[in-house]
N, C-alpha and C. Protein backbone atom coordinates (compact mmCIF):
# COMPACT_ATOMS: atom_id res chain seq x y z
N UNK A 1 47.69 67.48 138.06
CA UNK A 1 47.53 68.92 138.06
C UNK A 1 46.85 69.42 136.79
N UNK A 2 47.00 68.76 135.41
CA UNK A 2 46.46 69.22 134.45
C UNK A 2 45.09 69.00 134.38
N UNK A 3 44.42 67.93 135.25
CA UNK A 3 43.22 68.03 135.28
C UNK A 3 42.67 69.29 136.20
N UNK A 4 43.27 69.28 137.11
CA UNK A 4 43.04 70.31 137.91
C UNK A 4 42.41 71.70 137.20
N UNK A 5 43.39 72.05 136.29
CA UNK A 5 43.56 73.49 135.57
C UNK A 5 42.69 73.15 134.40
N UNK A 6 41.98 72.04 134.30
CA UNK A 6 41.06 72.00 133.15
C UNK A 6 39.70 72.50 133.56
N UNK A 7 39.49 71.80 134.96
CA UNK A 7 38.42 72.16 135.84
C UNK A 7 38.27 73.70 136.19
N UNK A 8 39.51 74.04 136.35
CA UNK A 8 39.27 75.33 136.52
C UNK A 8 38.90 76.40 135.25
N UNK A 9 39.69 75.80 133.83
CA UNK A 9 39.05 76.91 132.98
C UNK A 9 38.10 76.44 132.20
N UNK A 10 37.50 75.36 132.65
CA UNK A 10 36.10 74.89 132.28
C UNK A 10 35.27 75.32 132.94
N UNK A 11 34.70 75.55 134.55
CA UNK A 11 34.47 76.43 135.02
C UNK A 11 34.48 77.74 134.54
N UNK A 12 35.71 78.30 134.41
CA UNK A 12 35.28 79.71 133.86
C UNK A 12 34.68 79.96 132.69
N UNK A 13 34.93 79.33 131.27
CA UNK A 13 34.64 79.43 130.60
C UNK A 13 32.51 79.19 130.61
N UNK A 14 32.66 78.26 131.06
CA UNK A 14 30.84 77.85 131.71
C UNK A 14 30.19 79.24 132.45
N UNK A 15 30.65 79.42 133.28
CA UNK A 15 30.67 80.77 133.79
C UNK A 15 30.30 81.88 132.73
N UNK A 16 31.19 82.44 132.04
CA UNK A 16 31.60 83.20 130.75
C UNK A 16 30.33 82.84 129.86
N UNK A 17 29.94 81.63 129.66
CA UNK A 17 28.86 80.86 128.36
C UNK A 17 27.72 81.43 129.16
N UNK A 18 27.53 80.99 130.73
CA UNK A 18 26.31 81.42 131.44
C UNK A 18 25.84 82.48 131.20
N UNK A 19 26.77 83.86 131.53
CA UNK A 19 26.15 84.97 131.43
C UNK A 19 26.08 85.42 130.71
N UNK A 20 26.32 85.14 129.60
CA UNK A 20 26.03 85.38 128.15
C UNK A 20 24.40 85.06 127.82
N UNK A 21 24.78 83.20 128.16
CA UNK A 21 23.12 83.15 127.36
C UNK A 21 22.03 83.88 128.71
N UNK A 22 22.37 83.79 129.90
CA UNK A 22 21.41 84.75 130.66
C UNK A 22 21.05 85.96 129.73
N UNK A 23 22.28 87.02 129.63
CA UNK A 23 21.68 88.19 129.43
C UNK A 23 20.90 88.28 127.99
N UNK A 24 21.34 87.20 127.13
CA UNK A 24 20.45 87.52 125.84
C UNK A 24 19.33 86.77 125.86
N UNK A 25 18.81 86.23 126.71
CA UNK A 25 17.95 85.44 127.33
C UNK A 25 16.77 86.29 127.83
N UNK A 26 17.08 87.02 128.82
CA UNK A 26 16.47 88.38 129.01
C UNK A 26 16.25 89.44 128.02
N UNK A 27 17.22 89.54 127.15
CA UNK A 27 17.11 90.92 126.49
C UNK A 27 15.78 90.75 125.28
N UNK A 28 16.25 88.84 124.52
CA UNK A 28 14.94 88.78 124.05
C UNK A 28 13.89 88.77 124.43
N UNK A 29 13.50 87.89 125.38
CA UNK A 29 11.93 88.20 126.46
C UNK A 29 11.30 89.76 127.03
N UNK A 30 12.26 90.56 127.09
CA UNK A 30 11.69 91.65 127.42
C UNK A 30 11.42 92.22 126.24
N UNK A 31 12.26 92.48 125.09
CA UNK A 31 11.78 93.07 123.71
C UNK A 31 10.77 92.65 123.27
N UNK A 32 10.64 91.18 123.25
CA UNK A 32 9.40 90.32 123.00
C UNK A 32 8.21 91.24 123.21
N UNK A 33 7.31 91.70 122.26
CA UNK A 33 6.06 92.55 122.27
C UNK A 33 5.51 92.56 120.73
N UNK A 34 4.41 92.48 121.10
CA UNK A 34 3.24 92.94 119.68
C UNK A 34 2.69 94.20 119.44
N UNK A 35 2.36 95.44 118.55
CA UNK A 35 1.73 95.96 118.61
C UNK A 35 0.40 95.96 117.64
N UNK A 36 -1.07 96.17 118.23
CA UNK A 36 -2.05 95.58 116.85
C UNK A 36 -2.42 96.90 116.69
N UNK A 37 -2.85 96.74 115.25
CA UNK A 37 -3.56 97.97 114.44
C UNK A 37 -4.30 98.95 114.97
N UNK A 38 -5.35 98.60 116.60
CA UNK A 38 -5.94 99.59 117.37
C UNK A 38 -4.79 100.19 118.24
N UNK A 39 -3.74 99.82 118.07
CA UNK A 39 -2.80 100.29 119.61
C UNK A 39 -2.36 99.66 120.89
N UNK A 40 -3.33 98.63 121.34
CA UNK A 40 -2.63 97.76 122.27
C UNK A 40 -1.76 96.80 121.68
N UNK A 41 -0.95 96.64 123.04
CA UNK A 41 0.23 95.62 123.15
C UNK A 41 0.19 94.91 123.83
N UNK A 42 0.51 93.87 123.21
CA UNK A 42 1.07 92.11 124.49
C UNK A 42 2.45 92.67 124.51
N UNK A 43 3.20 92.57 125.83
CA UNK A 43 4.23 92.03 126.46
C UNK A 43 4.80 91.12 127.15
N UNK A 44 5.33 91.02 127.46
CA UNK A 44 5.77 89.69 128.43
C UNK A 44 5.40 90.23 129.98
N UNK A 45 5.60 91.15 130.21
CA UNK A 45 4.69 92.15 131.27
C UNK A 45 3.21 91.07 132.09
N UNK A 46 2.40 90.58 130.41
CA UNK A 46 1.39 90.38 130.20
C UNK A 46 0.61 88.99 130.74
N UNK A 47 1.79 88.15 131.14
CA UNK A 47 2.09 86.95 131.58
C UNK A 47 2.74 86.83 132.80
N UNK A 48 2.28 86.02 134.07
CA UNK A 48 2.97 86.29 135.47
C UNK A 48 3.64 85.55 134.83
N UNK A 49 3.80 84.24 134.05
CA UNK A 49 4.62 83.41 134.25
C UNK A 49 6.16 83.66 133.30
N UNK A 50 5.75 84.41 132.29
CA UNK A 50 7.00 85.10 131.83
C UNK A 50 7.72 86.41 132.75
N UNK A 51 7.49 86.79 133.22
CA UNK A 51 7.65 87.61 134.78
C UNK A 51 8.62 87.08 135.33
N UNK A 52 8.10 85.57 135.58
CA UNK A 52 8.82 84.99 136.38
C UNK A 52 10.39 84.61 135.91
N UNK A 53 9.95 83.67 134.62
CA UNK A 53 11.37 83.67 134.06
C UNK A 53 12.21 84.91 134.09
N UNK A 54 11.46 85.71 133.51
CA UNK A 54 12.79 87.00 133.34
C UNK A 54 13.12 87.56 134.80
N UNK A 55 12.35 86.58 136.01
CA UNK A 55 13.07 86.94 137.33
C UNK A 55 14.05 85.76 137.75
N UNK A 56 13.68 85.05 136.98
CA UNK A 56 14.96 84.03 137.38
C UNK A 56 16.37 84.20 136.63
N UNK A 57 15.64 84.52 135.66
CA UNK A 57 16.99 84.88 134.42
C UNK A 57 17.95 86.15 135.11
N UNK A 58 17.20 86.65 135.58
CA UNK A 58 18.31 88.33 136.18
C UNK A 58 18.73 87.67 137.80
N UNK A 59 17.94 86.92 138.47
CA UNK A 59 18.69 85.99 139.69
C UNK A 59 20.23 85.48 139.27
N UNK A 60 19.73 84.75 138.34
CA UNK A 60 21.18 83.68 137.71
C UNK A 60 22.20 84.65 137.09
N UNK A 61 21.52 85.76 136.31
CA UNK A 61 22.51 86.40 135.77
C UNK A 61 23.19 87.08 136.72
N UNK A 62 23.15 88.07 137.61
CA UNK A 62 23.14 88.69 139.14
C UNK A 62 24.38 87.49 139.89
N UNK A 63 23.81 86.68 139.90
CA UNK A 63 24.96 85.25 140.43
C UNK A 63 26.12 84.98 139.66
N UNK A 64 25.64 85.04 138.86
CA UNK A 64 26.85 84.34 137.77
C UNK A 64 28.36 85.74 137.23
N UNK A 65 27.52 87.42 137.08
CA UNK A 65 28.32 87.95 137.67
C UNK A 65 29.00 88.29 138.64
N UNK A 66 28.58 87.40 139.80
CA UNK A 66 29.03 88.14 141.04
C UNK A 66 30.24 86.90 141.08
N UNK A 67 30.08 85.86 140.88
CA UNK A 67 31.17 84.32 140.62
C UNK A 67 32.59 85.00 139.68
N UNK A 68 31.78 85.58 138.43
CA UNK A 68 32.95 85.85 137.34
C UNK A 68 34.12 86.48 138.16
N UNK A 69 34.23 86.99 138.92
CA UNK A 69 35.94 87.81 139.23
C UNK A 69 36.45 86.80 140.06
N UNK A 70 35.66 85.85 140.75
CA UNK A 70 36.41 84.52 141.52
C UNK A 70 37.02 83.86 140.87
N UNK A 71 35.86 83.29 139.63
CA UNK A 71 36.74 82.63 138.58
C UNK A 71 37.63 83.02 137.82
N UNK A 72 37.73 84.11 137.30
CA UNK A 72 39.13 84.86 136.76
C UNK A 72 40.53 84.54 137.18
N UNK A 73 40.14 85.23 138.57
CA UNK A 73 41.52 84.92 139.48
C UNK A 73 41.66 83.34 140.07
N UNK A 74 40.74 82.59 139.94
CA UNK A 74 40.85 81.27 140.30
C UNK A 74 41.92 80.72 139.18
N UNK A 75 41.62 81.20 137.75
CA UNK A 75 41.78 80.64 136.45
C UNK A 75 43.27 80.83 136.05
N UNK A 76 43.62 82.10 136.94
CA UNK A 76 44.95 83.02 136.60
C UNK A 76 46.17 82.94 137.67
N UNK A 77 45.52 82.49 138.62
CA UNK A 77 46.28 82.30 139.91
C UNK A 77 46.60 80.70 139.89
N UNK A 78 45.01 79.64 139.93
CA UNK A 78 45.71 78.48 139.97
C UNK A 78 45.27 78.66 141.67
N UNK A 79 44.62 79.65 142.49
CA UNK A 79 44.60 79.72 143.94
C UNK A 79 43.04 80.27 143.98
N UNK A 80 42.47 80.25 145.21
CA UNK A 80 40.99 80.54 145.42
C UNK A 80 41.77 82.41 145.78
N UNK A 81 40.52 83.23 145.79
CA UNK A 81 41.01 84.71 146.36
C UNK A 81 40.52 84.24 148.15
N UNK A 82 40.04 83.53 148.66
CA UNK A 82 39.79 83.35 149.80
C UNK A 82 39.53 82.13 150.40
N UNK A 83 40.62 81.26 150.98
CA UNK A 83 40.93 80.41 151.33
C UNK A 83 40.37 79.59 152.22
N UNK A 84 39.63 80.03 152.93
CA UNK A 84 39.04 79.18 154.05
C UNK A 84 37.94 78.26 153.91
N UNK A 85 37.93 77.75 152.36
CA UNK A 85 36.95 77.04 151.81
C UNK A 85 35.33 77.68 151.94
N UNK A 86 35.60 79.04 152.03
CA UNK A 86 33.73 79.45 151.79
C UNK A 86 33.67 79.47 150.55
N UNK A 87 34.46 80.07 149.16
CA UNK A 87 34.27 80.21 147.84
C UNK A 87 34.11 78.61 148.00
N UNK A 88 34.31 78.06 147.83
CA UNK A 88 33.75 76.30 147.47
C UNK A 88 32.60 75.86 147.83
N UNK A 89 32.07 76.11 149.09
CA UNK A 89 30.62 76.02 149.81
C UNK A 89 30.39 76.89 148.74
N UNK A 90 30.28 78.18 148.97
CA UNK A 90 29.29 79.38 148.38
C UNK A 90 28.98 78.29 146.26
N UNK A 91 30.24 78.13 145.72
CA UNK A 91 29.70 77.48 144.61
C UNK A 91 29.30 75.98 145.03
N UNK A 92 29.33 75.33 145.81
CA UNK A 92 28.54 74.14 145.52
C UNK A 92 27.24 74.46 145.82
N UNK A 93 27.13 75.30 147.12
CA UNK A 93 25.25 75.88 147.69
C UNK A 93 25.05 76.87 146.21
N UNK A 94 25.33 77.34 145.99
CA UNK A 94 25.01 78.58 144.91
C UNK A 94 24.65 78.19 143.43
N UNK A 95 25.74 77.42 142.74
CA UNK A 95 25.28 76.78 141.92
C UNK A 95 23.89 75.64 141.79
N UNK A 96 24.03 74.81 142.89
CA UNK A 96 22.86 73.91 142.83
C UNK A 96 21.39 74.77 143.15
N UNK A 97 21.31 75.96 144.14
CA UNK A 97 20.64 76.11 144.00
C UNK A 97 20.21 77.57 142.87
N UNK A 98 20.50 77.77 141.85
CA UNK A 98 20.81 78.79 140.75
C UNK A 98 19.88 77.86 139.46
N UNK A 99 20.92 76.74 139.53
CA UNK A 99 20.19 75.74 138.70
C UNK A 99 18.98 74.89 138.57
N UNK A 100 18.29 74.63 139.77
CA UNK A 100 17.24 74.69 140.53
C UNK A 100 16.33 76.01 139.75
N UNK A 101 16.60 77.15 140.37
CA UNK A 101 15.95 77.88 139.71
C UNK A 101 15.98 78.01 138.47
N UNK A 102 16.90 78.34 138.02
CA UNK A 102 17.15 78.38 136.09
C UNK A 102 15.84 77.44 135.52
N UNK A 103 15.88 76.18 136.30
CA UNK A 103 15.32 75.21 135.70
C UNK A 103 13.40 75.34 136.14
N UNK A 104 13.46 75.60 137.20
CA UNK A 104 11.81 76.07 137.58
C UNK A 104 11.18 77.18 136.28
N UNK A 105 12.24 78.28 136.12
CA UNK A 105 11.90 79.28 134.82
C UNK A 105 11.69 78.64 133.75
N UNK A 106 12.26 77.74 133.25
CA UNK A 106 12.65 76.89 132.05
C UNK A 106 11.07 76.20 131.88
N UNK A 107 10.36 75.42 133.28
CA UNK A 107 9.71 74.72 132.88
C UNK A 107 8.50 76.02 132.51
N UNK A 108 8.39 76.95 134.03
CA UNK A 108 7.42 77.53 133.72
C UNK A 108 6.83 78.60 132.26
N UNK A 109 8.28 79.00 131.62
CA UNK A 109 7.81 79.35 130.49
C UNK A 109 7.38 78.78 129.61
N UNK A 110 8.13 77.62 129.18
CA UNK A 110 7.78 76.45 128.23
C UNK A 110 6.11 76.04 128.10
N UNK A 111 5.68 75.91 129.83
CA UNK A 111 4.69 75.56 129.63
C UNK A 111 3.45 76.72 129.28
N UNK A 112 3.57 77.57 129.65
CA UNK A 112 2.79 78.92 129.61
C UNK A 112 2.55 79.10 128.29
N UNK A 113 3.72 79.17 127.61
CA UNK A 113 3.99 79.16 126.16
C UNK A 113 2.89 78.21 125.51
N UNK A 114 3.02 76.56 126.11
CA UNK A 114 2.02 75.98 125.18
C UNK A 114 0.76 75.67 125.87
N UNK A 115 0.46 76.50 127.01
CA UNK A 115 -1.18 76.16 126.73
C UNK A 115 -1.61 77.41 126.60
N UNK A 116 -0.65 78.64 125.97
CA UNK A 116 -1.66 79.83 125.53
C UNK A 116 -1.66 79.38 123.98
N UNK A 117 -0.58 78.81 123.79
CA UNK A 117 -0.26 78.78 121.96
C UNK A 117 -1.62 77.52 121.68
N UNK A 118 -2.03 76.69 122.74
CA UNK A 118 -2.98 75.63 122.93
C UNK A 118 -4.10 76.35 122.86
N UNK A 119 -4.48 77.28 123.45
CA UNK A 119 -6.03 78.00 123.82
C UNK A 119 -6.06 79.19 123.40
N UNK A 120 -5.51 80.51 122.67
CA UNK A 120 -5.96 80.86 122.37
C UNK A 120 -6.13 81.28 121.01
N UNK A 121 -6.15 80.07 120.34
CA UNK A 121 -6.69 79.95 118.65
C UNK A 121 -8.20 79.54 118.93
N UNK A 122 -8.58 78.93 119.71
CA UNK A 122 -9.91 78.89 120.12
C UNK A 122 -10.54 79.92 120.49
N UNK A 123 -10.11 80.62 121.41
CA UNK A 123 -10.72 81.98 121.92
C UNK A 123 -11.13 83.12 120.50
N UNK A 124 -9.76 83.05 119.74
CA UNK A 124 -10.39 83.88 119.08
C UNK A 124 -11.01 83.54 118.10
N UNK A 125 -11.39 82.02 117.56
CA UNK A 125 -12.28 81.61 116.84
C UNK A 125 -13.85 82.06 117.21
N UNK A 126 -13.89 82.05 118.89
CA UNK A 126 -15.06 82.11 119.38
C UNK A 126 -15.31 83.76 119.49
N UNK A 127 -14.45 84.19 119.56
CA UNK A 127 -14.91 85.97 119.47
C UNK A 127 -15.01 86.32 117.75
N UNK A 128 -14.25 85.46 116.66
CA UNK A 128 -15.09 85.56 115.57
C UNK A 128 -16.33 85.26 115.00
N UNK A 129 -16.41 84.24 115.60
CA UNK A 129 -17.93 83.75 115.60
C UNK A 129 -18.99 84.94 115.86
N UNK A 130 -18.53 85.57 117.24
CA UNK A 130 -19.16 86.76 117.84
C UNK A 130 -19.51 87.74 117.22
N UNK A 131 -18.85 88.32 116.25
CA UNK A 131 -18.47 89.55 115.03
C UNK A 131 -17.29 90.02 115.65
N UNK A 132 -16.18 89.54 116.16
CA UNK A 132 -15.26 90.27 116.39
C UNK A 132 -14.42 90.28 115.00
N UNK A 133 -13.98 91.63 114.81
CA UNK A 133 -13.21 91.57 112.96
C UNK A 133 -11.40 91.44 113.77
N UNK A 134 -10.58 91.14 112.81
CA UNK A 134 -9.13 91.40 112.87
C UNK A 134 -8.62 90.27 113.72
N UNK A 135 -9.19 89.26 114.12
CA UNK A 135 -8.46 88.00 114.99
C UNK A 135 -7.52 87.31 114.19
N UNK A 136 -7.63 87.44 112.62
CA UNK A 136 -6.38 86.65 112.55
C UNK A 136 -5.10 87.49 111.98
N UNK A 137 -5.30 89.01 112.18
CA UNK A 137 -4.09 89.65 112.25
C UNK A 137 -3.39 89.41 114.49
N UNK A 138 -4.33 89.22 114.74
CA UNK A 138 -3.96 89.04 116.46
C UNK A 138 -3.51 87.61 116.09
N UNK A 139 -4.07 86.95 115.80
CA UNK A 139 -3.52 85.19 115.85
C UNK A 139 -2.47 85.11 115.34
N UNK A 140 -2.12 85.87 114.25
CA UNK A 140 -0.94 85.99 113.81
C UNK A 140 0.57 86.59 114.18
N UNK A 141 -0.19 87.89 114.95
CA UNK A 141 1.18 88.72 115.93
C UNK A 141 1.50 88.05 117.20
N UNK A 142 0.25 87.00 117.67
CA UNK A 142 0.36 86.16 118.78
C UNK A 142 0.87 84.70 118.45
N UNK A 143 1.29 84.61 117.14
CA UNK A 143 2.09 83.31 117.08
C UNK A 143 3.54 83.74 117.12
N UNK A 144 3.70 85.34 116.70
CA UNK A 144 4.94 85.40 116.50
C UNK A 144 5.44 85.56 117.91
N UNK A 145 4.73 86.31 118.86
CA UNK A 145 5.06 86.75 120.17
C UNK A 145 5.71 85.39 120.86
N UNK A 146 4.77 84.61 120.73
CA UNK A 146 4.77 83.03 121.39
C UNK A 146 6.45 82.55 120.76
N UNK A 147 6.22 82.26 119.89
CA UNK A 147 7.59 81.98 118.90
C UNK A 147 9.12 82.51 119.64
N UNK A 148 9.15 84.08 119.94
CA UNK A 148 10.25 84.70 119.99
C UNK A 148 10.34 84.23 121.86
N UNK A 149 9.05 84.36 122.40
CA UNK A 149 9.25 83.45 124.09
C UNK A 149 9.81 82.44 123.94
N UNK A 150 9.52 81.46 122.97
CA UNK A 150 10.06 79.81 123.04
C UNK A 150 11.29 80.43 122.61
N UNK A 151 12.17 81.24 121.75
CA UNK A 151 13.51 81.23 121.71
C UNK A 151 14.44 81.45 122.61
N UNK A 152 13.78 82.80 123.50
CA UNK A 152 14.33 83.18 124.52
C UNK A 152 14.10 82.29 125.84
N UNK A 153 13.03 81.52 126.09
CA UNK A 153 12.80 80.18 126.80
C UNK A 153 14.39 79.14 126.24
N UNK A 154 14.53 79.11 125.19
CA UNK A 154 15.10 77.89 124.87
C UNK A 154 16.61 78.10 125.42
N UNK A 155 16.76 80.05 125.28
CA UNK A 155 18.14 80.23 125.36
C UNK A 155 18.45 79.85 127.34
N UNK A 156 17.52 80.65 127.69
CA UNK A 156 17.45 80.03 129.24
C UNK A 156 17.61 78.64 129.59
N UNK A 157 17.30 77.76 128.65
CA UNK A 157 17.50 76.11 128.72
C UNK A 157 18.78 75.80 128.49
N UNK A 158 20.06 76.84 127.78
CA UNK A 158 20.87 76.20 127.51
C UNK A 158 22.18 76.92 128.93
N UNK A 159 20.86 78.50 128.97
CA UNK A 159 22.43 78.57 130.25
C UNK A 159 21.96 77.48 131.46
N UNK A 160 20.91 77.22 131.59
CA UNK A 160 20.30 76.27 132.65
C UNK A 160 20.77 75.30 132.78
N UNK A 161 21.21 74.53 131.36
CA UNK A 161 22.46 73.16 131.04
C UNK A 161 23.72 74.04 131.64
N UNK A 162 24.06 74.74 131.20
CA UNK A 162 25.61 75.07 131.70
C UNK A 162 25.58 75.42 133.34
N UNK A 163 24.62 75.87 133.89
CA UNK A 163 24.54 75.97 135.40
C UNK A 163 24.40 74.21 135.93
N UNK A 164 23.93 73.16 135.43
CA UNK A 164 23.83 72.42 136.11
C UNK A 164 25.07 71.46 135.79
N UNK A 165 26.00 71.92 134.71
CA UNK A 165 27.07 71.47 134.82
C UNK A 165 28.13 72.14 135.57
N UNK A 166 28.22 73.30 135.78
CA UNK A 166 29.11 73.97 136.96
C UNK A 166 28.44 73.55 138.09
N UNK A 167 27.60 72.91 138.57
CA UNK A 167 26.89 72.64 139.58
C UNK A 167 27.26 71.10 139.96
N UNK A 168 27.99 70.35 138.86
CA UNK A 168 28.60 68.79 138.81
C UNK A 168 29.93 69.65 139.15
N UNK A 169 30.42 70.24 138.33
CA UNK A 169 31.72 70.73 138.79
C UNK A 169 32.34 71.26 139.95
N UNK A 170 31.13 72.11 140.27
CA UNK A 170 31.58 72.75 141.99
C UNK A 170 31.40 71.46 142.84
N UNK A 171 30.69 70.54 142.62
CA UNK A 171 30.62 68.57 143.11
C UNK A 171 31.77 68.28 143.56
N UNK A 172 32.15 67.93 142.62
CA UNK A 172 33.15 67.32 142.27
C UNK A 172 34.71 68.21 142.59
N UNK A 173 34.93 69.16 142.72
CA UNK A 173 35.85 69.85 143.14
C UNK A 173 35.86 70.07 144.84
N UNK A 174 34.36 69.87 145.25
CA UNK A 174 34.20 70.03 146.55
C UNK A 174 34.81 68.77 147.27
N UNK A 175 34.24 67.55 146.37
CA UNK A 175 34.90 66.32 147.38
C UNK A 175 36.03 66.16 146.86
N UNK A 176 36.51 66.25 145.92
CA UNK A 176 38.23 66.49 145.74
C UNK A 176 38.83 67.46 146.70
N UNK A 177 38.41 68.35 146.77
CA UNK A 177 38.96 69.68 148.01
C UNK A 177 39.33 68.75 149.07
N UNK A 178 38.22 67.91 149.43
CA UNK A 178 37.96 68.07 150.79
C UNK A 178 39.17 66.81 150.94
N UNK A 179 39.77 65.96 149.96
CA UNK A 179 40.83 64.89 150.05
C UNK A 179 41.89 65.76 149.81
N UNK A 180 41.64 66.88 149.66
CA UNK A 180 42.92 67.89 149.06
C UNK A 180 43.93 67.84 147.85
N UNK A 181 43.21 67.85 146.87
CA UNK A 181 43.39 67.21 145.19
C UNK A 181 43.17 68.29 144.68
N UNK A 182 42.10 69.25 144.94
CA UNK A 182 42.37 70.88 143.98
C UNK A 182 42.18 71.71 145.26
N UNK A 183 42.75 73.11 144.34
CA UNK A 183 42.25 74.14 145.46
C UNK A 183 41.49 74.91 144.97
């Protein structure tokens, strides 16, 4: 039984860690912005593929609150709030596929991140060449922009680890369920 109740407030607590790093995950990526000396701004807006993350990030986060009051009372009771084994399906389908996504965001920012941080130190070498003036105050607000994505990328990597370990856990509780070893 004590493993039992470990699973369960390991779970929650994972849970609890998730939507945490979700929402600050989001909150940095959207703040994430430059403004240059003429007035325009990069945002993350600015990028489908950061778009995307911060649509996966509010998916998972969206999920992971809607889990938290199951797990509460899972955690406090020691009992599911609804018995007929759908809360167990719903987290083994839900989690795996949450984490799945988490992890599609994960790659796609990462990579976005390095083939703009890849290409456009070139670009604006070549618009200096051109007479364009002020590229390396832009190269510069665009390393930082890039920078604060890879943090908020990275934080998404770590609720993405904790989703794919509640995602072993809802596993593993499922085929225990099903021998009738937890509830």
């Amino acid at each position: 039984m004590a493993s039992s109740k470990a699973m369960i407030n390991s779970t929650l607590v994972l849970r609890l860690l998730t939507l945490l790093l979700l929402g600050a995950s989001i909150v940095v990526l959207v703040t994430d912005k430059v403004t240059y000396s003429d007035g325009t701004k990069t945002t993350f807006k600015d990028a489908i593929a950061y778009r995307y993350v911060i649509a996966t990030g509010i998916a998972g986060f969206v999920y992971t609150l809607f889990q938290i009051p199951f797990a509460i009372y899972h955690a406090s009771t020691g009992k599911r709030l609804i018995r007929n084994n759908f809360l167990l399906e719903f987290d083994f389908y839900g989690d795996k596929i949450i984490s799945l996504l988490l992890g599609t965001g994960v790659g796609a920012g990462f990579a976005v991140t390095f083939e703009l941080k890849k290409q456009i130190p070139d670009f604006l070498t070549l618009l200096t060449l051109l007479g364009a003036q002020g590229m390396d105050e832009v190269k510069s607000k665009l390393d930082k922009f890039f920078d604060r994505a890879n943090i908020a990328i990275g934080i998404l990597f770590l609720a993405f680890l904790c989703m794919v370990i509640l995602s072993i856990l809802s596993s593993i509780n499922k085929a225990h369920n099903s021998r009738g070893l937890f509830g």
